[in-house]
N, C-alpha and C. Protein backbone atom coordinates (compact mmCIF):
# COMPACT_ATOMS: atom_id res chain seq x y z
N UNK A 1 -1.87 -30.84 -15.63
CA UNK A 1 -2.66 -30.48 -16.79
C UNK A 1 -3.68 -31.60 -17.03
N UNK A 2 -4.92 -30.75 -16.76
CA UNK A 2 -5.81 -32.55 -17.40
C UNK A 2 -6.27 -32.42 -19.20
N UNK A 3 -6.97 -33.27 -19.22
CA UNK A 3 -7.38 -33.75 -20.59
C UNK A 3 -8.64 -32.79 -20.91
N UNK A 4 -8.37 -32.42 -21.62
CA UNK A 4 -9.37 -31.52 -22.57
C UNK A 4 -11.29 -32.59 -22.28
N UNK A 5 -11.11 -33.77 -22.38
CA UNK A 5 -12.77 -34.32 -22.09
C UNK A 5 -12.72 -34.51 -20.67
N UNK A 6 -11.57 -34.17 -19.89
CA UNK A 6 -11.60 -34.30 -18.09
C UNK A 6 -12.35 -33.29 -17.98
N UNK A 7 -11.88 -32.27 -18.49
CA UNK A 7 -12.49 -30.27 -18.48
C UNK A 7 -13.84 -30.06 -18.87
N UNK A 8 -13.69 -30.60 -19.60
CA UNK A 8 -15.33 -30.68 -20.37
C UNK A 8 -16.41 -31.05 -19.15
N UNK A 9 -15.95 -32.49 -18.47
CA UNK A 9 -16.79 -33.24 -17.97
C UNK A 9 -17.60 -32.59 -16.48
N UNK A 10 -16.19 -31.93 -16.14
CA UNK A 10 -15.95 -31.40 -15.06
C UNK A 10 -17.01 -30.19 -15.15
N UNK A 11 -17.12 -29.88 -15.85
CA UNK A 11 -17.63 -28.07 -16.44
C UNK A 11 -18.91 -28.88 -16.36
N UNK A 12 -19.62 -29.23 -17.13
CA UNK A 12 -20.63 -30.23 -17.78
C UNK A 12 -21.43 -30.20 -15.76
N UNK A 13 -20.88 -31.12 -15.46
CA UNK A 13 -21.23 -31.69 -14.04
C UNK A 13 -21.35 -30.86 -13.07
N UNK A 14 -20.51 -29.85 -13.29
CA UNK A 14 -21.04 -28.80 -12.28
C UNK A 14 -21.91 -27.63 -12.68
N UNK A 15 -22.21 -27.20 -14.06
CA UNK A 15 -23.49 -26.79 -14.22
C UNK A 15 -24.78 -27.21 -14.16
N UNK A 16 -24.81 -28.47 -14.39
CA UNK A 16 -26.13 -28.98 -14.57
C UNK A 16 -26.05 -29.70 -13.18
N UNK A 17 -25.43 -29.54 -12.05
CA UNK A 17 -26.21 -29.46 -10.86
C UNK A 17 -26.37 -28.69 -10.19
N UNK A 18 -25.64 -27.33 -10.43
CA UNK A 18 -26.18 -26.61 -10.29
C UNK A 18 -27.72 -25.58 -10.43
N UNK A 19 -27.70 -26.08 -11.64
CA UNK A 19 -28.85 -25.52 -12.52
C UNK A 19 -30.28 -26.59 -11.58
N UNK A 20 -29.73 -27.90 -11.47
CA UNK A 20 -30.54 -28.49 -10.80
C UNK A 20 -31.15 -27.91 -8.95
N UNK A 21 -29.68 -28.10 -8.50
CA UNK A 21 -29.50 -27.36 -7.18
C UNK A 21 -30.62 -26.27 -7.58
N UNK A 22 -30.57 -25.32 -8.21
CA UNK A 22 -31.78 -24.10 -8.24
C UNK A 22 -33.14 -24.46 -8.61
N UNK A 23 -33.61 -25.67 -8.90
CA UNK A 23 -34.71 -25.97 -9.04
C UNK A 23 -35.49 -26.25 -10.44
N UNK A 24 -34.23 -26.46 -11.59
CA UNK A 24 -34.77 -26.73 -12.62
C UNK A 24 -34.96 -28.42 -12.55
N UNK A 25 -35.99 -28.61 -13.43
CA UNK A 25 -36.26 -29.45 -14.02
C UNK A 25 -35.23 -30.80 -15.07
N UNK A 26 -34.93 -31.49 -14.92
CA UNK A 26 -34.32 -32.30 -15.93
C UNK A 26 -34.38 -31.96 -17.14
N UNK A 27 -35.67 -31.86 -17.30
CA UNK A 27 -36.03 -31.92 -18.98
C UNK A 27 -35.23 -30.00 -19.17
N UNK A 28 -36.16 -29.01 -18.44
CA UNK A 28 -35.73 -28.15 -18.79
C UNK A 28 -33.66 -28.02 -18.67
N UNK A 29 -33.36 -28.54 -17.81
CA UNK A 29 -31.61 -28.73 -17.76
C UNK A 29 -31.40 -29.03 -19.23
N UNK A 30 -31.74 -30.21 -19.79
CA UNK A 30 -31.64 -30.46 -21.30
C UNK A 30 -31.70 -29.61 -22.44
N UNK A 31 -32.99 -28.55 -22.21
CA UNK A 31 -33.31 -28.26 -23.27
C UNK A 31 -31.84 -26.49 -23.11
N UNK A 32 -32.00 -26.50 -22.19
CA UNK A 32 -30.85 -25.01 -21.83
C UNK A 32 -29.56 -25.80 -22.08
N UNK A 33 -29.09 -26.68 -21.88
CA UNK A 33 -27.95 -27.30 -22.34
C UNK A 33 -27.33 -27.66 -24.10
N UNK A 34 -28.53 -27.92 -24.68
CA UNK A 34 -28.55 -28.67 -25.45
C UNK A 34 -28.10 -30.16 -25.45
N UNK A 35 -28.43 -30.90 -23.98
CA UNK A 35 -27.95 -31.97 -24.11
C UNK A 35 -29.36 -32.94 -24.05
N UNK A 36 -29.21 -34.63 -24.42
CA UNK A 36 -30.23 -35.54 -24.33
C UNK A 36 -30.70 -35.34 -23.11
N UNK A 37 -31.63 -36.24 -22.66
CA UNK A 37 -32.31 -36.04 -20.90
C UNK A 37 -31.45 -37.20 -20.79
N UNK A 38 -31.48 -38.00 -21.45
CA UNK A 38 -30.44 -39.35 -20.89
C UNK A 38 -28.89 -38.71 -20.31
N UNK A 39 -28.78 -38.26 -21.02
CA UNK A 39 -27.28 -37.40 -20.71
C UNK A 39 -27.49 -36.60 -19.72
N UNK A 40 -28.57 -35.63 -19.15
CA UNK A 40 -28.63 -35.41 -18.31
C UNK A 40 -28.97 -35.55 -16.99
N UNK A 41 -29.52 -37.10 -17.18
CA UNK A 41 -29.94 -38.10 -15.96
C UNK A 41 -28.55 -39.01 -15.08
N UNK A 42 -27.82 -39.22 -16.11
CA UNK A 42 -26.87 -39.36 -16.17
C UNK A 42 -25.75 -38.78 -15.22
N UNK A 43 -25.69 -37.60 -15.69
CA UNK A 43 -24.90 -36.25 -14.87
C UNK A 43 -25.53 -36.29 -13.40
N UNK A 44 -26.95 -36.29 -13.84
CA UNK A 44 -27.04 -35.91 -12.35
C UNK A 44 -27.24 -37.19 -11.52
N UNK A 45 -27.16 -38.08 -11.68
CA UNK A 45 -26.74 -39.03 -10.71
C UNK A 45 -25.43 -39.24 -10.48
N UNK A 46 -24.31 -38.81 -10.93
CA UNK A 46 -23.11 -38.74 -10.74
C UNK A 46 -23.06 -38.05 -9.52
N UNK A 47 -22.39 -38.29 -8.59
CA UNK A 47 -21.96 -37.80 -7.25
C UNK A 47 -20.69 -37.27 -7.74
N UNK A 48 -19.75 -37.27 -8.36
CA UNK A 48 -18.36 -36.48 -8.88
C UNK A 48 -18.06 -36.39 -10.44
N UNK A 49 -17.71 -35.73 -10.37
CA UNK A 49 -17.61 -35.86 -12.23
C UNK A 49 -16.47 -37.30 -12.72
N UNK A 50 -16.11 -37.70 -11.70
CA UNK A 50 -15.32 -38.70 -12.02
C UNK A 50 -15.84 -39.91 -12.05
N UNK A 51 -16.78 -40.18 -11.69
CA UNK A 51 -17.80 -41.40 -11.31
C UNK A 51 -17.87 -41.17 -12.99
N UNK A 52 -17.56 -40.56 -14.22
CA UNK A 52 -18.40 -40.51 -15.29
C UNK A 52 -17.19 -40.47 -16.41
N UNK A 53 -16.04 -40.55 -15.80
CA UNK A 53 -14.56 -40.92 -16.37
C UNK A 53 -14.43 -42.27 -16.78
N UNK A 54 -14.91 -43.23 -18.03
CA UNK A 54 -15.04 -44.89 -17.78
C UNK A 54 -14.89 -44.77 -19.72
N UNK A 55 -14.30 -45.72 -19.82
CA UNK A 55 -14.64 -46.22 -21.33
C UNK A 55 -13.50 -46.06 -22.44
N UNK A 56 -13.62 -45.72 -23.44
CA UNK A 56 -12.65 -45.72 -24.48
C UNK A 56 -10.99 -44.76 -23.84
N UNK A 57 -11.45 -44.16 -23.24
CA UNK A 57 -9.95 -42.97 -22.90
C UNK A 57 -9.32 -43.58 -21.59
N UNK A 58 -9.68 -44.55 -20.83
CA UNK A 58 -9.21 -45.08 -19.97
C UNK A 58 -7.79 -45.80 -20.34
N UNK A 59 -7.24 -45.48 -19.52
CA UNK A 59 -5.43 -46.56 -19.78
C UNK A 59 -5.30 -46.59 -21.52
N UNK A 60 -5.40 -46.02 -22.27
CA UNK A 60 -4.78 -46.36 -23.14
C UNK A 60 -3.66 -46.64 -23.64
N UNK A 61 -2.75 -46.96 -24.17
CA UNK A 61 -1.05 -47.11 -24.56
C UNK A 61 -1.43 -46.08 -25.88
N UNK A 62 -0.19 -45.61 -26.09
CA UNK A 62 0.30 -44.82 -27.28
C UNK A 62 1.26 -45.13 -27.79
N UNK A 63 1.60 -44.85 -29.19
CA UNK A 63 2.69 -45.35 -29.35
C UNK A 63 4.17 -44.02 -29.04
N UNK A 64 3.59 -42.81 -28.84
CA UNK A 64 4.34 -42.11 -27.86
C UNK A 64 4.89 -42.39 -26.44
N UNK A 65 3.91 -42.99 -25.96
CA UNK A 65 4.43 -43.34 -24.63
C UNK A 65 5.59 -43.42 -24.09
N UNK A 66 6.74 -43.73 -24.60
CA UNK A 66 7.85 -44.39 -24.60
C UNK A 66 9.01 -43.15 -24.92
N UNK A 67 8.41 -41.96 -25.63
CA UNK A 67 9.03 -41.16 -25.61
C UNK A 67 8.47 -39.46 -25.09
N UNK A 68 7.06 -40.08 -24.34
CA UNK A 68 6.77 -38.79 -24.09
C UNK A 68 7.45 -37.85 -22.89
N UNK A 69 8.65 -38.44 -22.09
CA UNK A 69 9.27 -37.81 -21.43
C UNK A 69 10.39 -36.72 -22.05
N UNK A 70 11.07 -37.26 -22.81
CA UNK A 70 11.45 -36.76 -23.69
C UNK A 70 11.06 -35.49 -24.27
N UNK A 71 9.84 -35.93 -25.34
CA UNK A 71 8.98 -34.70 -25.86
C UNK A 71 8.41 -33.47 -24.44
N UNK A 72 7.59 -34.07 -23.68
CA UNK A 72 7.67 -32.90 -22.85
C UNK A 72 8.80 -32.72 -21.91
N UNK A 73 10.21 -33.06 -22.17
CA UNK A 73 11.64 -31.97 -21.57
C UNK A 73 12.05 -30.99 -22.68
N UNK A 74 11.41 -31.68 -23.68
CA UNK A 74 12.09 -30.58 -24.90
C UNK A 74 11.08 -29.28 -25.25
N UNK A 75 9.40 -29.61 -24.60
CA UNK A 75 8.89 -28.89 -24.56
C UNK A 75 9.07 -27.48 -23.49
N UNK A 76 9.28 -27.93 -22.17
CA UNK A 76 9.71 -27.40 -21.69
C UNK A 76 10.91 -26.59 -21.60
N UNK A 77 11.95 -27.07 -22.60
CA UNK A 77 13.06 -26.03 -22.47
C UNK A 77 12.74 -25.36 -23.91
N UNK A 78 11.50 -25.06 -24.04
CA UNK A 78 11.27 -24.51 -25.28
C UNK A 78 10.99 -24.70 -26.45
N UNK A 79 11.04 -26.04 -26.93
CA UNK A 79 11.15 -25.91 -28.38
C UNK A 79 9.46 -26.57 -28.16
N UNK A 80 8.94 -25.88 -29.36
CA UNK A 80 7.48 -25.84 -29.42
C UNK A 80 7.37 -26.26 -30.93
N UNK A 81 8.54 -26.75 -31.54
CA UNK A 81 8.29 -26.83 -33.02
C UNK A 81 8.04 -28.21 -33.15
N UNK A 82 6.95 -28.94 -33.51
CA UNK A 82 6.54 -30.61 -33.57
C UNK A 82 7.19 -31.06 -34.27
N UNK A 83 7.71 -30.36 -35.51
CA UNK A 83 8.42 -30.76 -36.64
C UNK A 83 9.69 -31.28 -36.22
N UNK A 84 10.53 -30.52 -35.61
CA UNK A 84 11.96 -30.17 -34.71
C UNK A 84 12.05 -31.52 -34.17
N UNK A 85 10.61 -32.06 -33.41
CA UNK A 85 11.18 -32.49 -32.10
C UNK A 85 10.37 -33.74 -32.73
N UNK A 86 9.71 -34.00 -33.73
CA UNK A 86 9.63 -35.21 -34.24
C UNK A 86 11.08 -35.75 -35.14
N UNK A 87 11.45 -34.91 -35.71
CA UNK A 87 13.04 -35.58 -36.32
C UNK A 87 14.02 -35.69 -35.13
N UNK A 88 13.67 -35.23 -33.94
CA UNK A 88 14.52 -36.07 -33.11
C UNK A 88 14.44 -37.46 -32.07
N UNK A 89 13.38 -37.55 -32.35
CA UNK A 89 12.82 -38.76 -31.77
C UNK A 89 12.47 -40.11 -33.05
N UNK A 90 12.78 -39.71 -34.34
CA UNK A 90 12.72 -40.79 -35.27
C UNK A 90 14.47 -41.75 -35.20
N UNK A 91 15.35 -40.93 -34.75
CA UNK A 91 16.85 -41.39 -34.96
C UNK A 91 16.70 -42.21 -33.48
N UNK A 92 15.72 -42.24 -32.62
CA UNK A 92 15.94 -42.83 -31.17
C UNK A 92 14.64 -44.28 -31.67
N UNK A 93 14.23 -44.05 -32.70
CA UNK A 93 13.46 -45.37 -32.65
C UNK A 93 11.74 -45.48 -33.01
N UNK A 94 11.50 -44.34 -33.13
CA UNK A 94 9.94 -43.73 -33.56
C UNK A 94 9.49 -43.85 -34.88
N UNK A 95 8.66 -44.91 -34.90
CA UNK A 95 7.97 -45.12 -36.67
C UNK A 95 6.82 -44.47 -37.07
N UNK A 96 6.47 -44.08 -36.24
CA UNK A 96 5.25 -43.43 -36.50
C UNK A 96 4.95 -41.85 -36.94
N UNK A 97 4.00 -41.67 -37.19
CA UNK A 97 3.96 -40.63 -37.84
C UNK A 97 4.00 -38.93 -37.35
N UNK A 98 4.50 -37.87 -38.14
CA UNK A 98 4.38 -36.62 -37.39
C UNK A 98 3.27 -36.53 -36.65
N UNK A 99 2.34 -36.60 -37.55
CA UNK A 99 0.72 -36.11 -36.95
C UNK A 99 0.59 -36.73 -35.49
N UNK A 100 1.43 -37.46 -35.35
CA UNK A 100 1.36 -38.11 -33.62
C UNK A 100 1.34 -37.13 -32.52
N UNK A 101 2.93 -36.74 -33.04
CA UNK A 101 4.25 -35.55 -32.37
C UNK A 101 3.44 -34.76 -32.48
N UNK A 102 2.62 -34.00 -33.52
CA UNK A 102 1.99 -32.63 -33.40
C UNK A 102 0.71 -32.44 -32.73
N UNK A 103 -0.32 -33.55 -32.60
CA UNK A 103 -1.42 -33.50 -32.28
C UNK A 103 -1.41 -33.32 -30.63
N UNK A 104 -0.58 -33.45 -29.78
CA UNK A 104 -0.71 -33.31 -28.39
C UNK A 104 0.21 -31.54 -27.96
N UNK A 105 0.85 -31.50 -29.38
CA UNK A 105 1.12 -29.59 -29.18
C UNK A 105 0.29 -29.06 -29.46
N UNK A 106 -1.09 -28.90 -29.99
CA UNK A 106 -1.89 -28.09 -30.50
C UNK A 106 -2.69 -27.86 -29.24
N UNK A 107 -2.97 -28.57 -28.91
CA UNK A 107 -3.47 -28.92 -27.18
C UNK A 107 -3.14 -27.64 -25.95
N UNK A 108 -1.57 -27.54 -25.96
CA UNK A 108 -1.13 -26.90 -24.94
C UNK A 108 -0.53 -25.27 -25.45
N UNK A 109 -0.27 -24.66 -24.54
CA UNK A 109 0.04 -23.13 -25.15
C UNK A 109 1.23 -23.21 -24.79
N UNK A 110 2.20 -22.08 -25.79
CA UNK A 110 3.86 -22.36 -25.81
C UNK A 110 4.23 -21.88 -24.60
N UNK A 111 5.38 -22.76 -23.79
CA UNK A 111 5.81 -22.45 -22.17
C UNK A 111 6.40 -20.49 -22.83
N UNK A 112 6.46 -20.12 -21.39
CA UNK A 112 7.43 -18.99 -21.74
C UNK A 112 8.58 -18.76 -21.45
N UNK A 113 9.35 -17.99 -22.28
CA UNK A 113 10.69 -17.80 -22.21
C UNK A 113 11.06 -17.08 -21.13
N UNK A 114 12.15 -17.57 -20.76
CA UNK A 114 13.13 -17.09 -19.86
C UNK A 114 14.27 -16.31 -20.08
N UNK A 115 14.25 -15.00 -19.83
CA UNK A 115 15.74 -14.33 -20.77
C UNK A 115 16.89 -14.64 -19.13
């Protein structure tokens, strides 16, 4: 599963060289995008969309980290409730807040059940 600004970037990078590939213009790439020309000078000197992966989202630590194995086994055997599965990770050592636990479920769609 990648990251929601991996997807983006990815999408991003392969339209607007495409759009290029057909013979538009920079400026016009911009103005059909709605993006800056800097932003789109940018893109298109990128040889992969990953060449353009750099900066604040790199390696970060969380303070999930430590229990996100956890959270996604419990996701996986189903329980999709943040609430649920944040009161079980506060008795193992977690100070931090729900909005932590919930903000990376809103993200993903509920696994499906298995009868």
């Amino acid at each position: 599963m990648g990251h929601r600004f991996a997807e983006r970037t990815r999408a991003k990078h392969a339209t607007i060289h495409a759009l290029l590939a057909a013979g538009h213009s920079k400026r016009s790439v911009a103005r059909q995008l709605g993006m800056s020309q800097n932003a789109v000078l940018r893109f298109s000197r990128a040889d992969r969309p990953e060449d353009l992966f750099d900066g604040q989202w790199q390696n970060r630590t969380s303070v999930l980290d430590e229990y996100k194995t956890y959270l996604d086994d419990r996701w996986t055997e189903g329980c999709t409730n943040a609430w649920k599965r944040w009161e079980e990770i506060v008795p193992l050592g977690y100070k931090s807040s729900y909005q932590r636990v919930r903000a990376p479920t809103c993200t993903r769609s509920a696994p499906r059940r298995t009868r």
